[in-house]
C-alpha atoms as a PDB file:
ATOM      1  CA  UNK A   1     -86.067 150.587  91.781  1.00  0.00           C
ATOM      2  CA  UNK A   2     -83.524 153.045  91.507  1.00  0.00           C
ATOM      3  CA  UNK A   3     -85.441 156.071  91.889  1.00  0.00           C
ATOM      4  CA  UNK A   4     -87.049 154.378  95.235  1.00  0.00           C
ATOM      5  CA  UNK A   5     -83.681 153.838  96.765  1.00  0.00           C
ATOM      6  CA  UNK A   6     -82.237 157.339  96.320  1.00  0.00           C
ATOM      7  CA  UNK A   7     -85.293 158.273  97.736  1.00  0.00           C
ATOM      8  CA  UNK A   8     -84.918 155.877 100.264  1.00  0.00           C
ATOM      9  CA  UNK A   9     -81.427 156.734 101.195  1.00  0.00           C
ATOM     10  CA  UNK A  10     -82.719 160.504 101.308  1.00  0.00           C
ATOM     11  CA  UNK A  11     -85.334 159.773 103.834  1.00  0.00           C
ATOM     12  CA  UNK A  12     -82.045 158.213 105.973  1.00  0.00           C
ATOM     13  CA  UNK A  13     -79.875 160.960 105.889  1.00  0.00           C
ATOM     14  CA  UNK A  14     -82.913 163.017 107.030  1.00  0.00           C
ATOM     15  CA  UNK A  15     -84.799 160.724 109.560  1.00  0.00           C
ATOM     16  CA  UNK A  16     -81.837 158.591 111.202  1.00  0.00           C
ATOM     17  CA  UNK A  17     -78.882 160.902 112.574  1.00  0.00           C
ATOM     18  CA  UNK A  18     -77.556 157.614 114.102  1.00  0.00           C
ATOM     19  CA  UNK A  19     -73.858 158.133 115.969  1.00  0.00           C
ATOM     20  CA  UNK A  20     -71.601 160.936 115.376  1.00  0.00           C
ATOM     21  CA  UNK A  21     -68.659 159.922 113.191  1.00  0.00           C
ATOM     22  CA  UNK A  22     -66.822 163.189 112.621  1.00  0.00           C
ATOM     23  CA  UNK A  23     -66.992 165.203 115.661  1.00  0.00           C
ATOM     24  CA  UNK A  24     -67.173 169.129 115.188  1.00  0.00           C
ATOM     25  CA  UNK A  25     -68.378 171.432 117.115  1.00  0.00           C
ATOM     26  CA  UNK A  26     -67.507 175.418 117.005  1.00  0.00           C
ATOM     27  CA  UNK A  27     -69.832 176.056 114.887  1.00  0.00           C
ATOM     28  CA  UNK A  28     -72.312 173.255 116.072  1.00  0.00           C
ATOM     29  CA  UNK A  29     -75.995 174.332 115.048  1.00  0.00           C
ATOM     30  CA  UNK A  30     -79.197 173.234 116.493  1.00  0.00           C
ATOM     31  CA  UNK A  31     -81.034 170.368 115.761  1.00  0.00           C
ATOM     32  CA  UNK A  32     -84.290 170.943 117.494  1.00  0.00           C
ATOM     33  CA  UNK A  33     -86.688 171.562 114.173  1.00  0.00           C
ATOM     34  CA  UNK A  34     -85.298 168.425 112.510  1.00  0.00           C
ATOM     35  CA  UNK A  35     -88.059 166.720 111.845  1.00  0.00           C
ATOM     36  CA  UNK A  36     -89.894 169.804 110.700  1.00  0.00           C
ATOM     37  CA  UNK A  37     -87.349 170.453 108.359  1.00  0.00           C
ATOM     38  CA  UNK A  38     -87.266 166.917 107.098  1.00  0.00           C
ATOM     39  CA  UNK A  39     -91.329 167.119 106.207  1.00  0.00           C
ATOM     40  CA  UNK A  40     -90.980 170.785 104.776  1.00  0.00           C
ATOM     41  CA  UNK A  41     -88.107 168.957 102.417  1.00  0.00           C
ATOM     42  CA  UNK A  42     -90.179 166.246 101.207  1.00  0.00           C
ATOM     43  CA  UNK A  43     -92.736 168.723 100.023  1.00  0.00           C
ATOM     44  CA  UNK A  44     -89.843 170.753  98.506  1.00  0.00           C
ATOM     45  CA  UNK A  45     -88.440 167.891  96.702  1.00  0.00           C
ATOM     46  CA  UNK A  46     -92.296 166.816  95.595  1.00  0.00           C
ATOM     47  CA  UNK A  47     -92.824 170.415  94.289  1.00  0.00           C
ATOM     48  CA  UNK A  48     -89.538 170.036  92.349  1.00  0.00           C
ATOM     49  CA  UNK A  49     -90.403 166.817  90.443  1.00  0.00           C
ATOM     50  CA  UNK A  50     -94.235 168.298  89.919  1.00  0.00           C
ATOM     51  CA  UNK A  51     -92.034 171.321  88.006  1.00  0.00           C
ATOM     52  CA  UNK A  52     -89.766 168.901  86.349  1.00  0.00           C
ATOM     53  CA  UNK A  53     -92.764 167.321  84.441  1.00  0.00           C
ATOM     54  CA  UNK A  54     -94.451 170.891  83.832  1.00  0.00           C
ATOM     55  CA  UNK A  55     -91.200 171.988  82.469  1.00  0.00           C
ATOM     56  CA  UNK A  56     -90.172 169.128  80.786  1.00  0.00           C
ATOM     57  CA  UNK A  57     -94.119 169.998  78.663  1.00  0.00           C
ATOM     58  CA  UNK A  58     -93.425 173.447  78.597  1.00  0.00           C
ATOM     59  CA  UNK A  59     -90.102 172.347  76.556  1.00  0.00           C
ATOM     60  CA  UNK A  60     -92.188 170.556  74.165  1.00  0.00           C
ATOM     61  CA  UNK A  61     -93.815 173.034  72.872  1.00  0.00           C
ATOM     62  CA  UNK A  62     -91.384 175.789  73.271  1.00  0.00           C
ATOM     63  CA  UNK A  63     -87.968 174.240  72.925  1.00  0.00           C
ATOM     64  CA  UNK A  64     -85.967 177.445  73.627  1.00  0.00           C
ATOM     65  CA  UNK A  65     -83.981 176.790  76.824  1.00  0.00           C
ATOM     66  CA  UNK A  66     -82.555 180.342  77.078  1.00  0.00           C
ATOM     67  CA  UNK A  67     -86.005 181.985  77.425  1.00  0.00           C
ATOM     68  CA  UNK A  68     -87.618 179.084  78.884  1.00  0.00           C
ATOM     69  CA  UNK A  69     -84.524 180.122  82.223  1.00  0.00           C
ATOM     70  CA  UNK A  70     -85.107 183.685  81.721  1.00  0.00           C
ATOM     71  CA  UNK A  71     -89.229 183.171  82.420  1.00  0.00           C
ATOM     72  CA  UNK A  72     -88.598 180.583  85.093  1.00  0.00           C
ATOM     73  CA  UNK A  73     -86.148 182.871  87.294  1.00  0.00           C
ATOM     74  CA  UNK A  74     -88.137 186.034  85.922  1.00  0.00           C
ATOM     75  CA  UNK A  75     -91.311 184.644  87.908  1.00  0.00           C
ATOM     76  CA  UNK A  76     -89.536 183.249  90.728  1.00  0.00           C
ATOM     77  CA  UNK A  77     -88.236 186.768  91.592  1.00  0.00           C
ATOM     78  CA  UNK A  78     -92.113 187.978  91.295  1.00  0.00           C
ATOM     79  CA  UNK A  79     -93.315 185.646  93.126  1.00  0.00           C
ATOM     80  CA  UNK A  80     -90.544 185.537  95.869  1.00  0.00           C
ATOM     81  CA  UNK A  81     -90.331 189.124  96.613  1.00  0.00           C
ATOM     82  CA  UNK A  82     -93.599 189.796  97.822  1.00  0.00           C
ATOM     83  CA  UNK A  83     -93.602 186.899 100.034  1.00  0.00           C
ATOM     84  CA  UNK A  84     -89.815 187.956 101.118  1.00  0.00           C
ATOM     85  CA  UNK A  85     -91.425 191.623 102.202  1.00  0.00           C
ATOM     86  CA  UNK A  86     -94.041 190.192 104.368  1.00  0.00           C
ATOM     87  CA  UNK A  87     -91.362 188.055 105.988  1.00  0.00           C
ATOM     88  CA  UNK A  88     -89.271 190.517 106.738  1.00  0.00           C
ATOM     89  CA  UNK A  89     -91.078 193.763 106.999  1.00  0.00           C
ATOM     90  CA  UNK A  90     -87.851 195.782 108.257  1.00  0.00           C
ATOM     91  CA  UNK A  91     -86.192 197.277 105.364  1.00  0.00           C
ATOM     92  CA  UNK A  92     -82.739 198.070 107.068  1.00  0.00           C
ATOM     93  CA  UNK A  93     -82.581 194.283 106.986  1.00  0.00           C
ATOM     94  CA  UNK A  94     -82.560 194.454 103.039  1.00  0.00           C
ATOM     95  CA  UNK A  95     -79.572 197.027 102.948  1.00  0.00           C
ATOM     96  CA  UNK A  96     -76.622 195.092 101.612  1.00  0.00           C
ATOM     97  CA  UNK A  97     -73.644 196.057 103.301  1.00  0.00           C
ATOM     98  CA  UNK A  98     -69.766 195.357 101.302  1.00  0.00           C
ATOM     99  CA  UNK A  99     -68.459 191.961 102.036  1.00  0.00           C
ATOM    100  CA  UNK A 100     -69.767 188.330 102.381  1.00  0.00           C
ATOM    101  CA  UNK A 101     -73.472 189.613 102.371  1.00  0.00           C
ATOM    102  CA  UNK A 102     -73.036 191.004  98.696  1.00  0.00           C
ATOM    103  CA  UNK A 103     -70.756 188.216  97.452  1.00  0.00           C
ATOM    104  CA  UNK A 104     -73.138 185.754  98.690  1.00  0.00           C
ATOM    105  CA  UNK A 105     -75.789 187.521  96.634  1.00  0.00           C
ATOM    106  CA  UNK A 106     -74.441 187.695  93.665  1.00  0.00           C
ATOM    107  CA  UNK A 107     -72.690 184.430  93.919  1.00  0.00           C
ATOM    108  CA  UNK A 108     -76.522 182.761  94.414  1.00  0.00           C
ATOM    109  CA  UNK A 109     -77.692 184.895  92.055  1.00  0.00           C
ATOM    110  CA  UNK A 110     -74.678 183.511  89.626  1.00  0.00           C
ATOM    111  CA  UNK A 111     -75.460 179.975  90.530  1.00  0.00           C
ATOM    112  CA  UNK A 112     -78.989 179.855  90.437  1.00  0.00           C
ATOM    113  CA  UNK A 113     -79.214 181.505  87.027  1.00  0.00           C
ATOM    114  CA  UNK A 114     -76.573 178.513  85.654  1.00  0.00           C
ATOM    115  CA  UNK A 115     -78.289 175.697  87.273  1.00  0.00           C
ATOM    116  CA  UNK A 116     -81.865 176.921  85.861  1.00  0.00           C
ATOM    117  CA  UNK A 117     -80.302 177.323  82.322  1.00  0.00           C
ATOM    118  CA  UNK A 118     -78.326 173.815  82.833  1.00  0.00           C
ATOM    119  CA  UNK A 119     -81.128 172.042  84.349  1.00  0.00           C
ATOM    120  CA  UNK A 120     -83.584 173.385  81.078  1.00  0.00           C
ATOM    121  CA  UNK A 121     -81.146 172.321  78.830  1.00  0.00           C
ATOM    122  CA  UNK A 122     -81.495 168.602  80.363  1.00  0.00           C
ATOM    123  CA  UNK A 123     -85.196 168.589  80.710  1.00  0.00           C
ATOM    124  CA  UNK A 124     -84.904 168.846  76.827  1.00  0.00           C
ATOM    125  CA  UNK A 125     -82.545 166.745  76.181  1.00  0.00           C
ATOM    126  CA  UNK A 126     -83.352 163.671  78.542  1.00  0.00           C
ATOM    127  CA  UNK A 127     -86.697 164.648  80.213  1.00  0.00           C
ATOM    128  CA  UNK A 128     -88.242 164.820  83.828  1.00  0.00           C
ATOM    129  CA  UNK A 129     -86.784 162.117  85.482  1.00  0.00           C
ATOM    130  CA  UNK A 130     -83.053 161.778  84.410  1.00  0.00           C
ATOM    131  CA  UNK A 131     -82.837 165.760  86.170  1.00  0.00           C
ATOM    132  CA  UNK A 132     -85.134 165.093  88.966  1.00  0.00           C
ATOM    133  CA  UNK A 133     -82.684 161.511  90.428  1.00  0.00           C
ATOM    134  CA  UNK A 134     -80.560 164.399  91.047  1.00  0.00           C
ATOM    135  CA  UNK A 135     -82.003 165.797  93.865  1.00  0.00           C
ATOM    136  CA  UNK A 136     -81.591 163.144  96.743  1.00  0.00           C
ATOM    137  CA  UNK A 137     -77.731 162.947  95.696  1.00  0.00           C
ATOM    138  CA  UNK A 138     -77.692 166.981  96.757  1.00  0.00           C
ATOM    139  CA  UNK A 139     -79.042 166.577 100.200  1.00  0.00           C
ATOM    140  CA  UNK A 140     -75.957 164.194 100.903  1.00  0.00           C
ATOM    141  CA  UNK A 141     -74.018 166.637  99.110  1.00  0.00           C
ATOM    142  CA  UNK A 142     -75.139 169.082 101.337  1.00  0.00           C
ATOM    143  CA  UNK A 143     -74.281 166.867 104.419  1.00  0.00           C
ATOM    144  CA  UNK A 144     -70.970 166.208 103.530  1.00  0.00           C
ATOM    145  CA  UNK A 145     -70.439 170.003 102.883  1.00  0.00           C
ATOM    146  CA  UNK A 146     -71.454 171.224 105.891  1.00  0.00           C
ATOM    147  CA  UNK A 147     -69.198 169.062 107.793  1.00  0.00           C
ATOM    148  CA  UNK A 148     -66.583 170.476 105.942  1.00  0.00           C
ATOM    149  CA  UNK A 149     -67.337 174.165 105.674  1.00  0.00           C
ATOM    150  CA  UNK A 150     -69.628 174.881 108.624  1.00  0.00           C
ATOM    151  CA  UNK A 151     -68.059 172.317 111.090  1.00  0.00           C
ATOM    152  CA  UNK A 152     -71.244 170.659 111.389  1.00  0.00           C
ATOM    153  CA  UNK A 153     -70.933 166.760 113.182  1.00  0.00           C
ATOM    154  CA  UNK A 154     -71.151 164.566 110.773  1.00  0.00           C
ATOM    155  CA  UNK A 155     -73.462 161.415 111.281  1.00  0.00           C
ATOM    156  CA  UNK A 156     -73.453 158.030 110.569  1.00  0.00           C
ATOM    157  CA  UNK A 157     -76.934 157.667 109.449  1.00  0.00           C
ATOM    158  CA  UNK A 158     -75.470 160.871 106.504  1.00  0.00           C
ATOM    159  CA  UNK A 159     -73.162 158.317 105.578  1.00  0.00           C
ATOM    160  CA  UNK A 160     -75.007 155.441 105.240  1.00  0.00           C
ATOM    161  CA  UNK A 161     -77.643 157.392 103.515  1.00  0.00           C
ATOM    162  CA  UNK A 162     -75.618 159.215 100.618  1.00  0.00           C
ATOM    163  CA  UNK A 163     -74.413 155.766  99.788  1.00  0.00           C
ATOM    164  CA  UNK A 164     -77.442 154.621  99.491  1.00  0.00           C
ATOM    165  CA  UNK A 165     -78.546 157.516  97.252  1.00  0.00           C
ATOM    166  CA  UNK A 166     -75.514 156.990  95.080  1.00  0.00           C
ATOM    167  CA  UNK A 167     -76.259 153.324  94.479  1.00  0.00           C
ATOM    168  CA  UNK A 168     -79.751 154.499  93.526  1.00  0.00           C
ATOM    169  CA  UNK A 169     -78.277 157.771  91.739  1.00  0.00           C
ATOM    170  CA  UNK A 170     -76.144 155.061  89.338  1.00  0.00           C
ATOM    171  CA  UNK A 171     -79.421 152.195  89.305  1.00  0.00           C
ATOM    172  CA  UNK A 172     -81.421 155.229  87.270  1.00  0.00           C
ATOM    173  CA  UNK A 173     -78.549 156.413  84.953  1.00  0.00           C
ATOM    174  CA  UNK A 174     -77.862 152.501  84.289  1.00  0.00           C
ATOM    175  CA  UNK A 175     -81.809 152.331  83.907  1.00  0.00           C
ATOM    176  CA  UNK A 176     -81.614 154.773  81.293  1.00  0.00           C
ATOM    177  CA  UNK A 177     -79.095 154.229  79.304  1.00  0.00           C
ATOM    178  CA  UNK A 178     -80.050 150.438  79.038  1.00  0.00           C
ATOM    179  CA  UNK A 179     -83.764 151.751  78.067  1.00  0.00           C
ATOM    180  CA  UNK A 180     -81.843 153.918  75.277  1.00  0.00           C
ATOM    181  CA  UNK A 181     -79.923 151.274  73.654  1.00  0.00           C
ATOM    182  CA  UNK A 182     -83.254 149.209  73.669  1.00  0.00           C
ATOM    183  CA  UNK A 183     -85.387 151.905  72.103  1.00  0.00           C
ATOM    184  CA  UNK A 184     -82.633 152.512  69.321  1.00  0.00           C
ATOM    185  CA  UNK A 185     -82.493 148.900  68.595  1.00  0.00           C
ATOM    186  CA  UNK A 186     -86.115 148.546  67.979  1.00  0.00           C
ATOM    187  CA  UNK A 187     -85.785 149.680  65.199  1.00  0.00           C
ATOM    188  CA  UNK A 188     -85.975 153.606  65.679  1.00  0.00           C
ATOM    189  CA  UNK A 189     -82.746 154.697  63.840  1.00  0.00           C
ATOM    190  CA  UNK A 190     -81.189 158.064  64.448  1.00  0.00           C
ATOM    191  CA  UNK A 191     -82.384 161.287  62.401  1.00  0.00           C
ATOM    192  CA  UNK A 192     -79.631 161.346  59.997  1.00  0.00           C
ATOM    193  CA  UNK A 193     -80.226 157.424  59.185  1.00  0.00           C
ATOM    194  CA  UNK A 194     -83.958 158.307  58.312  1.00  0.00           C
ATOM    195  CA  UNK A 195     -83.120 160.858  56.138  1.00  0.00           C
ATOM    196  CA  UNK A 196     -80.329 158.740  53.946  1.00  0.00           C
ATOM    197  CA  UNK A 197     -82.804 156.149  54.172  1.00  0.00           C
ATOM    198  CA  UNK A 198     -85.459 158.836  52.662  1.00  0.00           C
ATOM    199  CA  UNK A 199     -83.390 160.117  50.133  1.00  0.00           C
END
């Protein structure tokens, strides 16, 4: 039920813009591809969960999250650079000049390589689903930021959305931690209990 609602409340930030509630607008974008980008973000999102379960097996049988990171961003860069060049065939446009182009870079760069090694780390330690409930809560994240930093208007249909999401976001982690308590009280002690109870 959880997982549905954050998806739910997802869908609403995306689908509904509803009335403005904070008005900005110097650096006011457009909104004509909206719904374009709404569809390309469901597949984006369904993509990520399909990863989050090949992952999470991948972990399984190779439980080294370092390497498991280095792979993962290794092949993304292999398989994103081709597809980059055929984008953008003009190779001025790849000349990185000093200032906010090369600190964006390496600050994505930075980022990226954290939240692959952090997001690893809990696909081992919690599995698939725990990681994945955190993708709705970042496209309201990313509403609520762009309001701030890009001046973007910010909606009431965002709003009603992300707390939507969060009540979902909190329904899962509840979820889970109530399944935890009942699989350790069926009778599955912890490791170290087994072992005293071995020895």
């Amino acid at each position: 039920m959880g997982t549905i609602t954050s998806v739910s409340g997802a869908l609403l930030v995306v689908l509904y813009k509803g009335p403005k509630v904070l008005l900005q607008s110097p650096l006011e974008s457009s909104e004509a591809n909206w719904i374009i980008g709404g569809i390309l973000l469901f597949f984006a999102y369904l993509l990520f969960a399909i990863q989050m379960i090949a992952q999470t097996l991948v972990m399984e049988i190779y439980p080294a999250e370092l390497m498991v990171a280095l792979f993962y961003n290794l092949c993304g860069a292999m398989i994103s650079a081709p597809v980059s060049l055929i984008v953008e065939f003009d190779l001025s446009s790849w000349m990185l000049r000093p200032g906010v182009a090369v600190a964006a870079v390496l600050y994505s760069g930075a980022i990226q390589s954290l939240m692959t090694l952090v997001m690893t780390w809990g696909l081992h330690l919690k599995g698939p689903v725990y990681i994945a409930i955190f993708s709705p809560l970042s496209i309201a994240i990313a509403a609520f930021m762009s309001a701030i930093f890009l001046g973007d208007s910010l909606h009431l249909g965002s709003i009603i959305g992300a707390t939507i999401i969060s009540m979902g976001f909190y329904a899962v982690i509840w979820g889970q931690s109530k399944e935890d308590e009942r699989v350790s009280s069926n009778g599955k002690a912890p490791l170290l209990e087994v072992e005293d109870c071995e020895e």
